[in-house]
C-alpha atoms as a PDB file:
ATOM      1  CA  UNK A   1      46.700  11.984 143.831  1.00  0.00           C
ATOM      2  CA  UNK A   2      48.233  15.690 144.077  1.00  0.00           C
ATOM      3  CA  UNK A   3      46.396  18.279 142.517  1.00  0.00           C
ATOM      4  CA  UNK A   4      47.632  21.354 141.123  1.00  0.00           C
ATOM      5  CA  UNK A   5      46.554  25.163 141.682  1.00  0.00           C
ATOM      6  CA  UNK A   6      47.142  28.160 139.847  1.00  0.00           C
ATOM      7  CA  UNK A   7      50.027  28.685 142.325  1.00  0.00           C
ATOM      8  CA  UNK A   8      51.284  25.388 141.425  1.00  0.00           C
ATOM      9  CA  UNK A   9      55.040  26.363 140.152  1.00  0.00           C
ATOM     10  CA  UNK A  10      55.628  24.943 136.404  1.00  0.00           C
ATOM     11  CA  UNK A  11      58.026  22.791 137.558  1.00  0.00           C
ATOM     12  CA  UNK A  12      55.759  20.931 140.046  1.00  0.00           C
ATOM     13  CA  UNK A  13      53.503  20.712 137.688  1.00  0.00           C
ATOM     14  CA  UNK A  14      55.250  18.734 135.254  1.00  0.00           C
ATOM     15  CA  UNK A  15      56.748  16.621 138.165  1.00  0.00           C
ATOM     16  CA  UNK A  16      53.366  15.741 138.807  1.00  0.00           C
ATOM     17  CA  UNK A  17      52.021  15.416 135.100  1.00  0.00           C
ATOM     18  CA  UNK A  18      55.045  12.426 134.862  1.00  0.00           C
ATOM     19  CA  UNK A  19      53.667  10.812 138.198  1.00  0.00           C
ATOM     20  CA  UNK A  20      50.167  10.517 136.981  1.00  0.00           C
ATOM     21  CA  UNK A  21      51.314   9.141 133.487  1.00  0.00           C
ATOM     22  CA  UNK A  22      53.761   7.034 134.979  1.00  0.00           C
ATOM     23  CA  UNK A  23      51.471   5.446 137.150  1.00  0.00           C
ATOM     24  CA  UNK A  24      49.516   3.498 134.489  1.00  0.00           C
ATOM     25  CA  UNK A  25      53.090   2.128 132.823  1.00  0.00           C
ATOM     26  CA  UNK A  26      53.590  -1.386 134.431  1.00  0.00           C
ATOM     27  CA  UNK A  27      57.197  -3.299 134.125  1.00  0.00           C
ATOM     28  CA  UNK A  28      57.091  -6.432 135.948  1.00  0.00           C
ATOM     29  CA  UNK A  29      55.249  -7.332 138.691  1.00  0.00           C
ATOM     30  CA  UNK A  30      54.663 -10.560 141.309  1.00  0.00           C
ATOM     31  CA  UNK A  31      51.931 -12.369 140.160  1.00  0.00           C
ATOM     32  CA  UNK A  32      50.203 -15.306 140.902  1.00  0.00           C
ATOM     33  CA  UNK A  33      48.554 -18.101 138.543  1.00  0.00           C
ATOM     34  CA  UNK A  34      44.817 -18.487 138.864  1.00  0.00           C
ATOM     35  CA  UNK A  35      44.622 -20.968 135.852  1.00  0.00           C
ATOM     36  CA  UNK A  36      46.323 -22.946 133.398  1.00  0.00           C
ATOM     37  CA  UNK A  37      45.223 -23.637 129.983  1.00  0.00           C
ATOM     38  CA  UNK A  38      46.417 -26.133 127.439  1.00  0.00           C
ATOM     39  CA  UNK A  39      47.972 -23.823 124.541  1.00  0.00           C
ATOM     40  CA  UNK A  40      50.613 -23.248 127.568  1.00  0.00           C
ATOM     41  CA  UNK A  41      49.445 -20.260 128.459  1.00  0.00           C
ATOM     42  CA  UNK A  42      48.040 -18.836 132.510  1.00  0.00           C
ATOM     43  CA  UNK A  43      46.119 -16.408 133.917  1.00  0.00           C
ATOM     44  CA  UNK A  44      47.417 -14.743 136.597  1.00  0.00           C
ATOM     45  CA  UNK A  45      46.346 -12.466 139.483  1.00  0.00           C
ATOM     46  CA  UNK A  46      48.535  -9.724 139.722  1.00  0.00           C
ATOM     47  CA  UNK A  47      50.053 -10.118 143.751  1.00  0.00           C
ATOM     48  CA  UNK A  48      50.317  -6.063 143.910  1.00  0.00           C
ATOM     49  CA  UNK A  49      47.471  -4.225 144.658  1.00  0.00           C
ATOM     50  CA  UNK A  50      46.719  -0.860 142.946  1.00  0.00           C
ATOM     51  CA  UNK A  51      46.805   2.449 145.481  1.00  0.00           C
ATOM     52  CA  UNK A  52      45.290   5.716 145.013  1.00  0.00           C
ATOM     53  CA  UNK A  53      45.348   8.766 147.298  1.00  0.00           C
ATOM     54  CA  UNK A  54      42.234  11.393 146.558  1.00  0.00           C
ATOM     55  CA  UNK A  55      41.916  14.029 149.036  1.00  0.00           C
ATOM     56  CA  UNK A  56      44.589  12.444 151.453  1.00  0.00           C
ATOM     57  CA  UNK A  57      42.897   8.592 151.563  1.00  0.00           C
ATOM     58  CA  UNK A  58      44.350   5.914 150.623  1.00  0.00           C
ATOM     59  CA  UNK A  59      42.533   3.126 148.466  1.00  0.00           C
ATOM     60  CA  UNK A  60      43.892  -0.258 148.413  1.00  0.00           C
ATOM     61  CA  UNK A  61      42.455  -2.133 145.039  1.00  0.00           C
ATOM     62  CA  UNK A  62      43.019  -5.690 143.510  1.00  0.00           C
ATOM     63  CA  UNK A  63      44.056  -5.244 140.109  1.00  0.00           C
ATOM     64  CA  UNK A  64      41.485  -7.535 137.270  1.00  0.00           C
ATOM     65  CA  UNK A  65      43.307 -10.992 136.533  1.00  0.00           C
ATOM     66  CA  UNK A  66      45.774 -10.797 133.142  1.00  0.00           C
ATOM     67  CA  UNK A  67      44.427 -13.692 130.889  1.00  0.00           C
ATOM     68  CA  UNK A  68      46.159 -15.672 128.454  1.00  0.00           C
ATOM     69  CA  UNK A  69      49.693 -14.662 129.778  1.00  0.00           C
ATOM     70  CA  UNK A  70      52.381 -16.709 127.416  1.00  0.00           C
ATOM     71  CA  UNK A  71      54.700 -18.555 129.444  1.00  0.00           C
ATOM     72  CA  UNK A  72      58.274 -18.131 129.497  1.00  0.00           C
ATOM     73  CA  UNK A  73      60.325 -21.474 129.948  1.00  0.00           C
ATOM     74  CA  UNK A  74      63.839 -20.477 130.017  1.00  0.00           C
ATOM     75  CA  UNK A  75      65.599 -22.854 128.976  1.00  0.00           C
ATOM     76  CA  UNK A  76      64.348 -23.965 125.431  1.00  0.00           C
ATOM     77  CA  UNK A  77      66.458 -24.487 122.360  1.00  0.00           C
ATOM     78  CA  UNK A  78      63.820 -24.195 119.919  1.00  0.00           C
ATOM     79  CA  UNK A  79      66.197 -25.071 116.576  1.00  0.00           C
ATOM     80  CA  UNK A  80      66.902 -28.794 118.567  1.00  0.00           C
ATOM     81  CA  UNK A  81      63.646 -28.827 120.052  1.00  0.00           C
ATOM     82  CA  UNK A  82      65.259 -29.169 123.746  1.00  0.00           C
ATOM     83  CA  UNK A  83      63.763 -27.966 126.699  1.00  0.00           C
ATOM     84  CA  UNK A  84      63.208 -27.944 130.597  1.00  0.00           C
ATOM     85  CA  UNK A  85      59.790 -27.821 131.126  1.00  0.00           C
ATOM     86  CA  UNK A  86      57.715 -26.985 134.746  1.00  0.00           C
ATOM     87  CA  UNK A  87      54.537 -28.494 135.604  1.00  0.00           C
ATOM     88  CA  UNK A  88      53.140 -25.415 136.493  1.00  0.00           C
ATOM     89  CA  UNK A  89      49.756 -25.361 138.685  1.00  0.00           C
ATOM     90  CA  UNK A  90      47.131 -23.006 140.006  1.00  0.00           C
ATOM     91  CA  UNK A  91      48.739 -20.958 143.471  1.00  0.00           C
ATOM     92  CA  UNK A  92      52.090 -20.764 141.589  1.00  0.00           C
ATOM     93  CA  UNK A  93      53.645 -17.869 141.964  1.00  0.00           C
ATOM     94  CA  UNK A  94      56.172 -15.600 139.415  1.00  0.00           C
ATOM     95  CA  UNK A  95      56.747 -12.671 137.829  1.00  0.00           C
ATOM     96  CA  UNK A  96      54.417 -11.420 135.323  1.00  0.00           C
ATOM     97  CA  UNK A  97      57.041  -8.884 132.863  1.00  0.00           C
ATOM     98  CA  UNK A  98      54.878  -6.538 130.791  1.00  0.00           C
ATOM     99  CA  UNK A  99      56.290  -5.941 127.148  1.00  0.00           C
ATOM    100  CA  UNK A 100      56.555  -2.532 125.899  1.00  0.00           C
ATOM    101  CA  UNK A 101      54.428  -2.718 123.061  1.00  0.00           C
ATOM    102  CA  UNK A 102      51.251  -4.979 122.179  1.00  0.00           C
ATOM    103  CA  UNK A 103      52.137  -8.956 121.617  1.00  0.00           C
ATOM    104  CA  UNK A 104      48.739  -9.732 120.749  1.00  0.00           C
ATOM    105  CA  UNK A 105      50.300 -10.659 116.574  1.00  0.00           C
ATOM    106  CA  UNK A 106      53.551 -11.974 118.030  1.00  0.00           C
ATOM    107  CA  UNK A 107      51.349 -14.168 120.387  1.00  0.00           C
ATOM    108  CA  UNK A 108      49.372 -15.927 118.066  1.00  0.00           C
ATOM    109  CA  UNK A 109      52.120 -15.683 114.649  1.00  0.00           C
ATOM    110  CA  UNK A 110      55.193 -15.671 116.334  1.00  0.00           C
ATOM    111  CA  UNK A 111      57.918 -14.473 114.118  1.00  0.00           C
ATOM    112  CA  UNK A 112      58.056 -10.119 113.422  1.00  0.00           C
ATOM    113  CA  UNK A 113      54.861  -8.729 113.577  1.00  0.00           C
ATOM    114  CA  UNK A 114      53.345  -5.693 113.447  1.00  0.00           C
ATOM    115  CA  UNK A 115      52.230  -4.167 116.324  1.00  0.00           C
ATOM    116  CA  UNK A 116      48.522  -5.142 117.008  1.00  0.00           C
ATOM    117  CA  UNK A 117      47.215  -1.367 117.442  1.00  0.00           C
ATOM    118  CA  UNK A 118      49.811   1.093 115.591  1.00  0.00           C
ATOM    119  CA  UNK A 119      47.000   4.443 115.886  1.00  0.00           C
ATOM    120  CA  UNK A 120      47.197   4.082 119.544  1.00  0.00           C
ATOM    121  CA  UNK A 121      49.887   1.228 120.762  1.00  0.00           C
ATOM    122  CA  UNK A 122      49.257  -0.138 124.229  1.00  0.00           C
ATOM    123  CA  UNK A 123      52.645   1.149 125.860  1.00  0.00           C
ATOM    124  CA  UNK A 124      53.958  -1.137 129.152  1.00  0.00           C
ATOM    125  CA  UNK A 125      50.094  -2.518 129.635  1.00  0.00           C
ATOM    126  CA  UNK A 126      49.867  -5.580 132.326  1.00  0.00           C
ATOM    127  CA  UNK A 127      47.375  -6.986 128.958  1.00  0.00           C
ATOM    128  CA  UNK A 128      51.103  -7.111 127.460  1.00  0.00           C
ATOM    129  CA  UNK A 129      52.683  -9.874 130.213  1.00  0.00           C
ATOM    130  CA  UNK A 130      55.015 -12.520 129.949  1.00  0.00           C
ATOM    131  CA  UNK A 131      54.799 -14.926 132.676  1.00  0.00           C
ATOM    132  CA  UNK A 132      58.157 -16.112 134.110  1.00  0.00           C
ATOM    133  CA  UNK A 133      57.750 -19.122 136.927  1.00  0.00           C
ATOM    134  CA  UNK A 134      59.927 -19.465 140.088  1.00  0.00           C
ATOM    135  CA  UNK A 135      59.628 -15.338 141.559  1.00  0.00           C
ATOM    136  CA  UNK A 136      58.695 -16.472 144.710  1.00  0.00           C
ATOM    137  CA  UNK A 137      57.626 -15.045 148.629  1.00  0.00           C
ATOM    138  CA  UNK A 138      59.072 -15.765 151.467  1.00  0.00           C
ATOM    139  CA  UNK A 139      56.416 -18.670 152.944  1.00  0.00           C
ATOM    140  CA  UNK A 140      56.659 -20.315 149.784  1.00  0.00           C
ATOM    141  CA  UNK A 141      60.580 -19.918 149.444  1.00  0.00           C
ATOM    142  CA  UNK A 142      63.039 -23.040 149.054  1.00  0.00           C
ATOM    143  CA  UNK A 143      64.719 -24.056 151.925  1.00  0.00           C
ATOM    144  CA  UNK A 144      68.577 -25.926 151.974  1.00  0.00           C
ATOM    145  CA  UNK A 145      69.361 -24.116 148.688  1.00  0.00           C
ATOM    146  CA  UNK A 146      73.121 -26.230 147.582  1.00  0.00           C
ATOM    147  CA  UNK A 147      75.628 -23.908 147.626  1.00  0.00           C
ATOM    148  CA  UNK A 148      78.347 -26.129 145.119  1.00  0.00           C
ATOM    149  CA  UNK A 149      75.460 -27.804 143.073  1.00  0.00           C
ATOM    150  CA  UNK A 150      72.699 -27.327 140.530  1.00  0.00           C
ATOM    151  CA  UNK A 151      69.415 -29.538 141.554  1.00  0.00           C
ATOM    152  CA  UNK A 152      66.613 -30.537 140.186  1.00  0.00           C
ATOM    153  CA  UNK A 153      64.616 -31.448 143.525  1.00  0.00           C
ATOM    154  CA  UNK A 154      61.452 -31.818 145.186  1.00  0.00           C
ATOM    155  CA  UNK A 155      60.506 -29.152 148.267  1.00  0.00           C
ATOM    156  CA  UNK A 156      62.489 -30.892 150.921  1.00  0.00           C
ATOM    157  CA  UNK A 157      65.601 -32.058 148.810  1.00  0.00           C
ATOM    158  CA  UNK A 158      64.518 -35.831 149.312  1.00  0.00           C
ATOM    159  CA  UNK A 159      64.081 -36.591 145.726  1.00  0.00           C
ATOM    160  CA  UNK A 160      66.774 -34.730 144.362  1.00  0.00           C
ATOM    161  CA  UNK A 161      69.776 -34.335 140.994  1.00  0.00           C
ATOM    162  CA  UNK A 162      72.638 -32.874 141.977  1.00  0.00           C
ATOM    163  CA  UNK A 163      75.296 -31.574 139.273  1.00  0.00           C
ATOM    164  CA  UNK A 164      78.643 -30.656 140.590  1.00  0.00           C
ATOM    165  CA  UNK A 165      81.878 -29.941 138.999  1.00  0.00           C
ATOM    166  CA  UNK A 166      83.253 -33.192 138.948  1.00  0.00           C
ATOM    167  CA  UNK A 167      79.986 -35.241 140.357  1.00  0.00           C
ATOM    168  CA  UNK A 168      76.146 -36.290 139.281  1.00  0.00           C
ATOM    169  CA  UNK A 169      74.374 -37.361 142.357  1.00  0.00           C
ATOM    170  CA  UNK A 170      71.012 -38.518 141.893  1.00  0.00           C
ATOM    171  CA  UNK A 171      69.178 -39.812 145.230  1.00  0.00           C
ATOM    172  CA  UNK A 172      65.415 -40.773 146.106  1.00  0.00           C
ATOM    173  CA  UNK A 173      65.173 -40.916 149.795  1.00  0.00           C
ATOM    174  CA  UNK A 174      68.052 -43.330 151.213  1.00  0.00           C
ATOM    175  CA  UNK A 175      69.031 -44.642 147.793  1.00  0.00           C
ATOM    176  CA  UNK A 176      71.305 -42.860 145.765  1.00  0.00           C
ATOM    177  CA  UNK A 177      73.565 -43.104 142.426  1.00  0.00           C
ATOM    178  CA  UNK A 178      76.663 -40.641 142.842  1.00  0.00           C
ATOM    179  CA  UNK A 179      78.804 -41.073 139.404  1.00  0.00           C
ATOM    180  CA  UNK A 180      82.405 -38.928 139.675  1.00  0.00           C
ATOM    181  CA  UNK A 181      85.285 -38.899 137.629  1.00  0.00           C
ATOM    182  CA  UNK A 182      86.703 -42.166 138.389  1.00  0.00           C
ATOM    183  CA  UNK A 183      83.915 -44.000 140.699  1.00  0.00           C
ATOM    184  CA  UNK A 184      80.626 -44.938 140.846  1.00  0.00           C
ATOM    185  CA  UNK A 185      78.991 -45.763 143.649  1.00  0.00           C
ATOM    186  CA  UNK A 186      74.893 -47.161 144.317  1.00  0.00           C
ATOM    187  CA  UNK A 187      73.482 -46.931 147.691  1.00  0.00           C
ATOM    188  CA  UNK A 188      70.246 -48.970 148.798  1.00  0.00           C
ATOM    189  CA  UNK A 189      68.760 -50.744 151.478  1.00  0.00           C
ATOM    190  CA  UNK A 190      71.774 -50.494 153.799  1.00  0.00           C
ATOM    191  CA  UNK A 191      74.231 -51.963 151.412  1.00  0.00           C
ATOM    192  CA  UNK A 192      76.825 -49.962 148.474  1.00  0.00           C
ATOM    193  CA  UNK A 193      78.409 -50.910 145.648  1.00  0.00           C
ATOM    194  CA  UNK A 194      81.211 -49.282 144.127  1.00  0.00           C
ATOM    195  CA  UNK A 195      82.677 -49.838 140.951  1.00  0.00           C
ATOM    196  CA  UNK A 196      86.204 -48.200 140.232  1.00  0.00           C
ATOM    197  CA  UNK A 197      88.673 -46.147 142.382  1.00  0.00           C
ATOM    198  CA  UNK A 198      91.640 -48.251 143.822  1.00  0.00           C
ATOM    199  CA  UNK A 199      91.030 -50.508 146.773  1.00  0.00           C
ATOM    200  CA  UNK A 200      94.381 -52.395 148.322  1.00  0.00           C
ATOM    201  CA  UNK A 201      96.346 -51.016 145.259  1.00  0.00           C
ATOM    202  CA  UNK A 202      93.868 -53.209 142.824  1.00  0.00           C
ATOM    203  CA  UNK A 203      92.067 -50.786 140.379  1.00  0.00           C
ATOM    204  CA  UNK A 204      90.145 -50.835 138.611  1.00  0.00           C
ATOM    205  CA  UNK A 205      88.038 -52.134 141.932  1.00  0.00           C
ATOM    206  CA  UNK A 206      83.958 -53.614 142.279  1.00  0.00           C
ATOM    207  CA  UNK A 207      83.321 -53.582 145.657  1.00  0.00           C
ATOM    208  CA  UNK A 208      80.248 -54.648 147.787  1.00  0.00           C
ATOM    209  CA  UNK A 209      79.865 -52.830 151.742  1.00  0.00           C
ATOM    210  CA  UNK A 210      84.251 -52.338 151.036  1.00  0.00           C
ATOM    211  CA  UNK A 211      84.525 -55.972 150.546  1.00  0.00           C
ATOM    212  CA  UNK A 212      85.944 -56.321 146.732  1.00  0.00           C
ATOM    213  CA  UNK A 213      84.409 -57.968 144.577  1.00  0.00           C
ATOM    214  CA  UNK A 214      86.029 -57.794 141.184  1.00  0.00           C
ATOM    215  CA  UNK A 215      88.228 -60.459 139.269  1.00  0.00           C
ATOM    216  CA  UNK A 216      90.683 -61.216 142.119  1.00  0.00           C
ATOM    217  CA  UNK A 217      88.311 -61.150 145.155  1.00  0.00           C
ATOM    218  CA  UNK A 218      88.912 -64.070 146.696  1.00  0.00           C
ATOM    219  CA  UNK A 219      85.698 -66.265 149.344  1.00  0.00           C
ATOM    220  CA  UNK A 220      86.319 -67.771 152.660  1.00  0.00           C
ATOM    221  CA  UNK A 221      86.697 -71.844 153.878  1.00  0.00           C
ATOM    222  CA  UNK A 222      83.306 -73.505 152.359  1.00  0.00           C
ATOM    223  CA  UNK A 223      80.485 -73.390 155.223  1.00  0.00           C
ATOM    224  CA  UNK A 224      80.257 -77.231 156.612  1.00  0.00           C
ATOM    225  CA  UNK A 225      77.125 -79.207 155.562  1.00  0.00           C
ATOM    226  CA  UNK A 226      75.703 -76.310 153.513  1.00  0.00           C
ATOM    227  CA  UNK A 227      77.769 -76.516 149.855  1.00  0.00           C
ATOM    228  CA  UNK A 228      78.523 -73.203 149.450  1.00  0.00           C
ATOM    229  CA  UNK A 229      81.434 -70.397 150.396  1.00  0.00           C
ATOM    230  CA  UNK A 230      81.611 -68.314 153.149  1.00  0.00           C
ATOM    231  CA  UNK A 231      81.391 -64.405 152.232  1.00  0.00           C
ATOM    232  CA  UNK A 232      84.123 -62.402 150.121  1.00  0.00           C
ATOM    233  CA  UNK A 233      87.423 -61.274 151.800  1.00  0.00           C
END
């Protein structure tokens, strides 16, 4: 913290009267959740410690966990009652974005309210956050990020949705379902099956491992002694 003098010039003062204030107004900070509670909201642990300088040392201190932080989902129609929802868990981190005024009415009401304290409003207070999932640090970041696709996926991409332009992939370890504008094709256990496309000018096509298998597929000579065909052609 600077302190001023009687030499201070007025202009340094004031520079420093807007530090001090400023200081206490929080925006949006990393945060991380130290609880979940059923009403959907967290409490989170603010990642940022606070510092303060007095006399030229520096003090380092954790700021008090934010309780009761709403949760923002982002994408929710409320009118249709759609959603995405996140199974969010203690250790998760985000960003906690501090409202300008008091939400404590608009929390619990919803709809306009007025604001909770109107003799003295709370003014960018981290009591005011909003807790927004998926702000996260580089040990905990996602690797093999698609480039042409939006996923829904698990940490490694293993279990993973894939939307593309022209393509829905969905795969769960070797099997996968990949439906595109004219095809669909199943993968599992070694073998695929593809239904559609053109295969030796015959479409639409059903094929099994590139063997067709639709109306006009045609079996080999009958196996001797055993009653049955030999395998498609």
């Amino acid at each position: 913290m600077t302190l001023t003098t009687a030499t201070t010039a007025p202009e340094e003062r004031e520079r420093i009267a807007f530090d001090r204030q400023s200081a206490h107004l929080r925006t949006a900070t990393p945060g991380i959740v130290v609880a979940v509670h059923a009403n959907g909201t967290v409490d989170v642990q603010p990642a940022i410690m606070q510092v303060t300088t007095l006399d030229g040392k520096r003090s380092d201190e954790a700021l008090s966990v934010v309780s009761g932080v709403p949760t923002i989902f982002a994408y929710y129609a409320q009118t249709l009652g759609l959603s995405i929802t996140l199974p969010i868990q203690a250790g998760d981190e985000g960003l906690l974005i501090v409202a300008d005024r008091s939400i404590d009415n608009w929390q619990v009401a919803g709809g306009v309210q007025a604001a909770a304290e109107p003799v003295s409003p709370r003014h960018h207070n981290l009591t005011d956050g909003l807790f927004l999932p998926g702000a996260i640090s580089e040990p905990k970041a996602i690797s093999s990020v698609s480039a042409d696709a939006i996923q829904i996926r698990n940490a490694d991409g293993t279990t993973c949705v894939s939307v593309r332009e022209r393509e829905v992939v969905l795969q769960v370890g070797s099997a996968m379902l990949s439906v595109a504008e004219d095809t669909i094709t199943l993968s599992a256990g070694g073998s695929t099956l593809t239904l559609g496309g053109a295969i030796e000018l015959q479409s639409p096509a059903l094929t099994h491992n590139g063997k067709h298998i639709g109306d006009t597929h045609a079996h080999g000579n009958v196996t001797p002694g055993q009653g049955q065909t030999g395998a498609p052609v």
